[in-house]
N, C-alpha and C. Protein backbone atom coordinates (compact mmCIF):
# COMPACT_ATOMS: atom_id res chain seq x y z
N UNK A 1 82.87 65.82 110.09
CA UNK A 1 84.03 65.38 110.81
C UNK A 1 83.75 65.46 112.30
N UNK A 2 83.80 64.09 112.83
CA UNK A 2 83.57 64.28 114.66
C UNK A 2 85.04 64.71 115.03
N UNK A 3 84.98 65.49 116.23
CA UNK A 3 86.15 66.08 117.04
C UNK A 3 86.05 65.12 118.04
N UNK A 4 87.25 64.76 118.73
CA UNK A 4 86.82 63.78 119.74
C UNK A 4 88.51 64.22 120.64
N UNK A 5 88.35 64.64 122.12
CA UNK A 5 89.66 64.78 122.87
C UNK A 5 89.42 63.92 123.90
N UNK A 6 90.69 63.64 124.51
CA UNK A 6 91.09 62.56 125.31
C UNK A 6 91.54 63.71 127.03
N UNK A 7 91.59 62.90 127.98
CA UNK A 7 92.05 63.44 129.36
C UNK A 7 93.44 63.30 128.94
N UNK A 8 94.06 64.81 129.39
CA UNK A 8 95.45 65.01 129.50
C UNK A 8 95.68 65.94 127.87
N UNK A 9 94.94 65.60 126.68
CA UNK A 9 94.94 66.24 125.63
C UNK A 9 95.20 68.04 126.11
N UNK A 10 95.94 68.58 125.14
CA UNK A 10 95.75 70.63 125.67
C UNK A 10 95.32 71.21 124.78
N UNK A 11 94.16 71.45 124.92
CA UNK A 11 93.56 72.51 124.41
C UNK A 11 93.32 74.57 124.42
N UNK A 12 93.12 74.82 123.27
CA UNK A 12 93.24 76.17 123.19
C UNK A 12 91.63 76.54 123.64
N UNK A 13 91.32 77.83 123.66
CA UNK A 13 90.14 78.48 123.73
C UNK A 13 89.91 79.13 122.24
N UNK A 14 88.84 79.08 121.81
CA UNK A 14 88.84 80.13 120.61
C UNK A 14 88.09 81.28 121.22
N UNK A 15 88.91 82.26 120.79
CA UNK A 15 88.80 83.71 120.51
C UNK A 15 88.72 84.70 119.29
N UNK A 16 88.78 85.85 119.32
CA UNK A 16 89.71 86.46 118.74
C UNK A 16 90.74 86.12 118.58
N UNK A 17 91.63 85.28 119.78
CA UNK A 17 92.95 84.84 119.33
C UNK A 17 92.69 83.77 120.23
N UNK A 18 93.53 82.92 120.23
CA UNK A 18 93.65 81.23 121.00
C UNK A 18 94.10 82.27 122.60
N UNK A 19 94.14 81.69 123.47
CA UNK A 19 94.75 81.21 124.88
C UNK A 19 95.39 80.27 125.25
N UNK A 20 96.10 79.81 125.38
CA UNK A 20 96.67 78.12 126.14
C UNK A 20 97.73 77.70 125.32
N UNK A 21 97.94 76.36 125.44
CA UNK A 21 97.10 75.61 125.54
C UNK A 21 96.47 75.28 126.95
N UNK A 22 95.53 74.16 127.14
CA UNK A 22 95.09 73.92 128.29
C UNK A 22 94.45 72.64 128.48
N UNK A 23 95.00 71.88 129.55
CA UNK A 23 94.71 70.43 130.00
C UNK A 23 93.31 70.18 129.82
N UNK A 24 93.15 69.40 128.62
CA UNK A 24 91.61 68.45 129.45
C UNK A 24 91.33 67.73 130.40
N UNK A 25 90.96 68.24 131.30
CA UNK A 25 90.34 67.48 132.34
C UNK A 25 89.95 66.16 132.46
N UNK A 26 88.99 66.55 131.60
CA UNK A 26 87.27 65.16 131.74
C UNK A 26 86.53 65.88 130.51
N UNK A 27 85.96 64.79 129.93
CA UNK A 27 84.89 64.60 128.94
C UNK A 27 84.20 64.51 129.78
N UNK A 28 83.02 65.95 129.61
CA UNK A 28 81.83 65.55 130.60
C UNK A 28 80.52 65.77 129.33
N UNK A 29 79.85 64.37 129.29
CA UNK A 29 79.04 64.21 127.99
C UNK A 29 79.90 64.61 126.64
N UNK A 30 78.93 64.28 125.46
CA UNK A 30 79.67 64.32 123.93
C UNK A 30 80.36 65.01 123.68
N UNK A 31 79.56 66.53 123.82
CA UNK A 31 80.49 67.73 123.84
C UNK A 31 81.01 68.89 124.21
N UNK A 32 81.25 68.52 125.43
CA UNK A 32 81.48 69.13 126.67
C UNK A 32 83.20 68.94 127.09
N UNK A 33 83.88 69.35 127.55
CA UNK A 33 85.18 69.33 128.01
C UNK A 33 85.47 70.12 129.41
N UNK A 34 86.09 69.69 130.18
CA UNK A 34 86.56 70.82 131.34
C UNK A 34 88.10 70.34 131.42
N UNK A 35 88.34 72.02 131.66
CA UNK A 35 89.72 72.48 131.00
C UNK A 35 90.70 72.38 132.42
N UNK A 36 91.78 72.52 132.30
CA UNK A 36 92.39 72.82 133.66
C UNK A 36 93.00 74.59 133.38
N UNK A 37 92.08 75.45 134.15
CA UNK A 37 92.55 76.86 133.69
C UNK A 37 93.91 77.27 134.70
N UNK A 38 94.56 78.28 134.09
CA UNK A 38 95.24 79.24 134.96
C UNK A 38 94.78 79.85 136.58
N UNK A 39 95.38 79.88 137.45
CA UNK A 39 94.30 81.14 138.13
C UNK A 39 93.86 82.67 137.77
N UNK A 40 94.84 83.40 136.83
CA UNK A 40 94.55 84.46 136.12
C UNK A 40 92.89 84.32 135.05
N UNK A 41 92.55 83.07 134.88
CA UNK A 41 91.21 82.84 134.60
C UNK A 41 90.52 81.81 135.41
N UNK A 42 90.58 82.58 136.86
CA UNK A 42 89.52 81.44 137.85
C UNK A 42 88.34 82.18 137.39
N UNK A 43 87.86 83.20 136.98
CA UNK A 43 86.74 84.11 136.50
C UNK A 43 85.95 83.31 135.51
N UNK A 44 86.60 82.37 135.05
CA UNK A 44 86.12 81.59 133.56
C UNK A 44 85.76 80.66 134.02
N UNK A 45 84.33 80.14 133.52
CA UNK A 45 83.88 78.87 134.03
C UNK A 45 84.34 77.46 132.56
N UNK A 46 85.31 76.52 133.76
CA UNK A 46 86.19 75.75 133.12
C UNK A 46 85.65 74.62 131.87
N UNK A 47 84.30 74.51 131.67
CA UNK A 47 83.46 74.03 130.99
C UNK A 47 83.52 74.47 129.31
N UNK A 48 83.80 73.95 128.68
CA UNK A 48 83.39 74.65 127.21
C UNK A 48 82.92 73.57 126.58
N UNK A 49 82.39 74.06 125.28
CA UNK A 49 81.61 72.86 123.79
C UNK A 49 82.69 72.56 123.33
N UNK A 50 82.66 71.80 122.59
CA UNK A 50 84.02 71.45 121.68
C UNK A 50 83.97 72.00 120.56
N UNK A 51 83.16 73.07 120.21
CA UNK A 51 82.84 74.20 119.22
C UNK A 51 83.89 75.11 119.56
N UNK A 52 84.05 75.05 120.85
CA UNK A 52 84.76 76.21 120.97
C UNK A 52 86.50 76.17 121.32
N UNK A 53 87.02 74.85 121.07
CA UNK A 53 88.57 74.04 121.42
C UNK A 53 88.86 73.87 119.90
N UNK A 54 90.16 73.84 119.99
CA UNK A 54 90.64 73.18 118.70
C UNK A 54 92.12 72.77 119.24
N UNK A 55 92.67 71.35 118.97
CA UNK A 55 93.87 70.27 119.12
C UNK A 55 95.02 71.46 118.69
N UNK A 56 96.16 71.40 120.08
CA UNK A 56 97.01 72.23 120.00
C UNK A 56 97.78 71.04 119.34
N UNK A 57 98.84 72.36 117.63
CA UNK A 57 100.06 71.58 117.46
C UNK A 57 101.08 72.89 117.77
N UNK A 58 101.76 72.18 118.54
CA UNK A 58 103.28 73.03 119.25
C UNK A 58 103.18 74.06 118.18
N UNK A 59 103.30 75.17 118.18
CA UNK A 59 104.45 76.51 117.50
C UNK A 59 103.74 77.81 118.24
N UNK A 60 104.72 77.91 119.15
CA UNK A 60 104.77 79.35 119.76
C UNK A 60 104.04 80.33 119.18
N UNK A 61 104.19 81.01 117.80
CA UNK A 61 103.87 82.02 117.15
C UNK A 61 102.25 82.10 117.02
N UNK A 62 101.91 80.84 117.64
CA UNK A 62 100.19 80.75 117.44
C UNK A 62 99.53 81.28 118.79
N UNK A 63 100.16 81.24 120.09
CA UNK A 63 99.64 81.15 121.18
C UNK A 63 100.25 82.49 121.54
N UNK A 64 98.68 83.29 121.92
CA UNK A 64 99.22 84.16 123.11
C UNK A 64 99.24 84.01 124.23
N UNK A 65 100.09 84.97 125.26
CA UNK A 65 100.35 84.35 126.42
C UNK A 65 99.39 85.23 127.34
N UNK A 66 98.74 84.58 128.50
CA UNK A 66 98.05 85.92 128.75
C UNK A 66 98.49 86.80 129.76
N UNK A 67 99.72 86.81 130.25
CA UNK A 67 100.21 88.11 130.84
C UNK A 67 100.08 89.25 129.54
N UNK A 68 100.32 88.99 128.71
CA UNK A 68 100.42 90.20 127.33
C UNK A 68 98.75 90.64 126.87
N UNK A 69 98.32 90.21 127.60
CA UNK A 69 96.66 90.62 127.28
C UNK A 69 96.34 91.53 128.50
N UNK A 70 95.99 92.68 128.57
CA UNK A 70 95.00 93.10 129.71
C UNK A 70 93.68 92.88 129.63
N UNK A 71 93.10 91.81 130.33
CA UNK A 71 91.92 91.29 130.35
C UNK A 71 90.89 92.19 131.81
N UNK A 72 89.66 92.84 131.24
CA UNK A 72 89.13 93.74 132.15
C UNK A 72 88.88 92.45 132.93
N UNK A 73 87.79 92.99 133.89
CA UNK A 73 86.65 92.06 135.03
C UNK A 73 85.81 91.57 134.05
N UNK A 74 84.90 92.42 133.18
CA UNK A 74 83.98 91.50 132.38
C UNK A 74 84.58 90.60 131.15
N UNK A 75 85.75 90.13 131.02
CA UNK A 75 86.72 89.47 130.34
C UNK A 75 86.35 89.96 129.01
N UNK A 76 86.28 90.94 128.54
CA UNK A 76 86.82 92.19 127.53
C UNK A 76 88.24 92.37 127.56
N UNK A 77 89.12 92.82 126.50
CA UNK A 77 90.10 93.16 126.31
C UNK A 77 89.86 94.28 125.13
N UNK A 78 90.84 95.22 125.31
CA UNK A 78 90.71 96.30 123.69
C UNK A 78 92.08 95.91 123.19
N UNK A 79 91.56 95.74 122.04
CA UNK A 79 92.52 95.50 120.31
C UNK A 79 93.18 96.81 120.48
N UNK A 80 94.40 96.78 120.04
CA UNK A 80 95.14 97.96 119.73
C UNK A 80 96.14 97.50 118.58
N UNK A 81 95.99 98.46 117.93
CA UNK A 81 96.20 98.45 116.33
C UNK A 81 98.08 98.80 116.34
N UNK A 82 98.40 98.03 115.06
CA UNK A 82 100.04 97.89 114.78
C UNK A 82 99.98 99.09 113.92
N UNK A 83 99.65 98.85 112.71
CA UNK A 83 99.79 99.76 111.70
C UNK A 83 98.70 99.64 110.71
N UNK A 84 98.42 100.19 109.44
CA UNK A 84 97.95 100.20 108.57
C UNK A 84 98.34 99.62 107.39
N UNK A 85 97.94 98.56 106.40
CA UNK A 85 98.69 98.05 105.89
C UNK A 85 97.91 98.11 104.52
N UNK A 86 96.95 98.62 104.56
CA UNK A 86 96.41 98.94 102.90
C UNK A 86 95.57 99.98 103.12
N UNK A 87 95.38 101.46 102.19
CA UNK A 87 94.09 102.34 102.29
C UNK A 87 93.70 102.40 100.36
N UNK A 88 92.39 102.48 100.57
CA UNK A 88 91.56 103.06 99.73
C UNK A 88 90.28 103.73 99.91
N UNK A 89 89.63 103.87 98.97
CA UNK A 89 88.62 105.29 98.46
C UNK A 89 87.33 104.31 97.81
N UNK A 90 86.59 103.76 98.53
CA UNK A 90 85.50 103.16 97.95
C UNK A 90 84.55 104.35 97.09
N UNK A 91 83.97 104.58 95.99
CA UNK A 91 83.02 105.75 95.54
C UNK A 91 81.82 105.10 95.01
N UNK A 92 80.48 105.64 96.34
CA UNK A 92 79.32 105.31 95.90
C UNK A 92 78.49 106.02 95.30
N UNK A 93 77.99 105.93 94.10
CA UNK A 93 76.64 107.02 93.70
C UNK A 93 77.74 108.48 94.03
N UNK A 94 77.43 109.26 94.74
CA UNK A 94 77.90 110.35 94.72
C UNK A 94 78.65 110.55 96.52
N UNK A 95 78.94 109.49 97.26
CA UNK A 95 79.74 109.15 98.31
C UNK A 95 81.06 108.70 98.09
N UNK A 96 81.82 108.87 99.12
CA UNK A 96 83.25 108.65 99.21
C UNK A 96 83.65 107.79 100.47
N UNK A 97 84.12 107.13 100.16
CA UNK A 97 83.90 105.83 101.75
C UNK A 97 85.44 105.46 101.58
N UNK A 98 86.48 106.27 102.93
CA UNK A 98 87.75 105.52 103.35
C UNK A 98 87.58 104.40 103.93
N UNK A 99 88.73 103.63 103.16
CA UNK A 99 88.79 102.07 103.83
C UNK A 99 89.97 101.81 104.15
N UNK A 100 90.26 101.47 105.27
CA UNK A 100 91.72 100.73 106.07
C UNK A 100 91.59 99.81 106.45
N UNK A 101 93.12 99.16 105.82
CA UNK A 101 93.06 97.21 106.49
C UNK A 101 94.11 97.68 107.49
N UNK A 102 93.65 97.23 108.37
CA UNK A 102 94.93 97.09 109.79
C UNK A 102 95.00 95.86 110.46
N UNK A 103 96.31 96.27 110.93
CA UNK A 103 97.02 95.03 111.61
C UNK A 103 96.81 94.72 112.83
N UNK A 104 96.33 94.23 113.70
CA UNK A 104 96.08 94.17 115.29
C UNK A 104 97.24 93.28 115.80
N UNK A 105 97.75 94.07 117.12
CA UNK A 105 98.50 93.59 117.89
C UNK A 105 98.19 92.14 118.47
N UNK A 106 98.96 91.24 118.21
CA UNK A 106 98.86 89.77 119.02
C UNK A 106 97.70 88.84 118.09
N UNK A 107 98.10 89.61 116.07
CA UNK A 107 97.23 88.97 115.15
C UNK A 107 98.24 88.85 114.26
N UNK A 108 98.07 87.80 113.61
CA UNK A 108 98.58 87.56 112.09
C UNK A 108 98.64 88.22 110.97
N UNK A 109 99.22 88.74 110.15
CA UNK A 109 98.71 88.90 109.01
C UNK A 109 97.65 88.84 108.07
N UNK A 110 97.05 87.33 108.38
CA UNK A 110 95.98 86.95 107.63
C UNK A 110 95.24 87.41 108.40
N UNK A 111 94.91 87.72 109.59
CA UNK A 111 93.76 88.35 110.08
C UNK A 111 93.56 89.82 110.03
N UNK A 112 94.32 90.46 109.24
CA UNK A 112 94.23 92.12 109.37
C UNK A 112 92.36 92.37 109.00
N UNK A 113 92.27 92.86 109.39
CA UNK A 113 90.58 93.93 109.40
C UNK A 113 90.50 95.02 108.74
């Protein structure tokens, strides 16, 4: 399947979680895009693959916003956990291995870890 975006199209960033959306610029070569960023990410160079965009459809609940992110200088952020939402007791050979699925803040459900 070719991906193909247009100038004025808004695109997300992939992450851990989306960003944006965010203006395409310009198609610069096949698969290349430049974005129109925030100034809270002038740090980000506005260039990405199209590996790394995916076509925003409207619904709020998908997009974080990034005042709600503390994004360091080296554009790191730390996950901080909601709750716990399943434990068990893996038993190997003669080992005992706790396992927790958790929920991360500013994640879905389907993405618990």
């Amino acid at each position: 399947m070719k991906i193909s975006f247009e100038v004025g199209d808004k695109k997300e960033k992939l992450s851990p979680r989306f960003v944006g959306p965010y203006e395409v610029l310009e198609k610069v070569g096949p698969v290349a895009y430049k974005l129109a960023l925030p100034l809270e990410l002038s740090k980000i160079h506005n260039m990405f693959h199209v590996s790394m965009l995916r076509k925003y459809r409207s619904n709020p609940n998908h997009v974080m916003q990034i005042e709600e992110q503390e994004v360091e200088l080296n554009m790191s952020y730390e996950e901080k956990s909601v709750c716990i939402l399943a434990k068990e007791v893996k038993e190997l050979r003669n080992k005992r291995i706790p396992l927790v699925k958790v929920l991360w803040r500013n994640h879905n459900i389907e993405e618990a870890t």
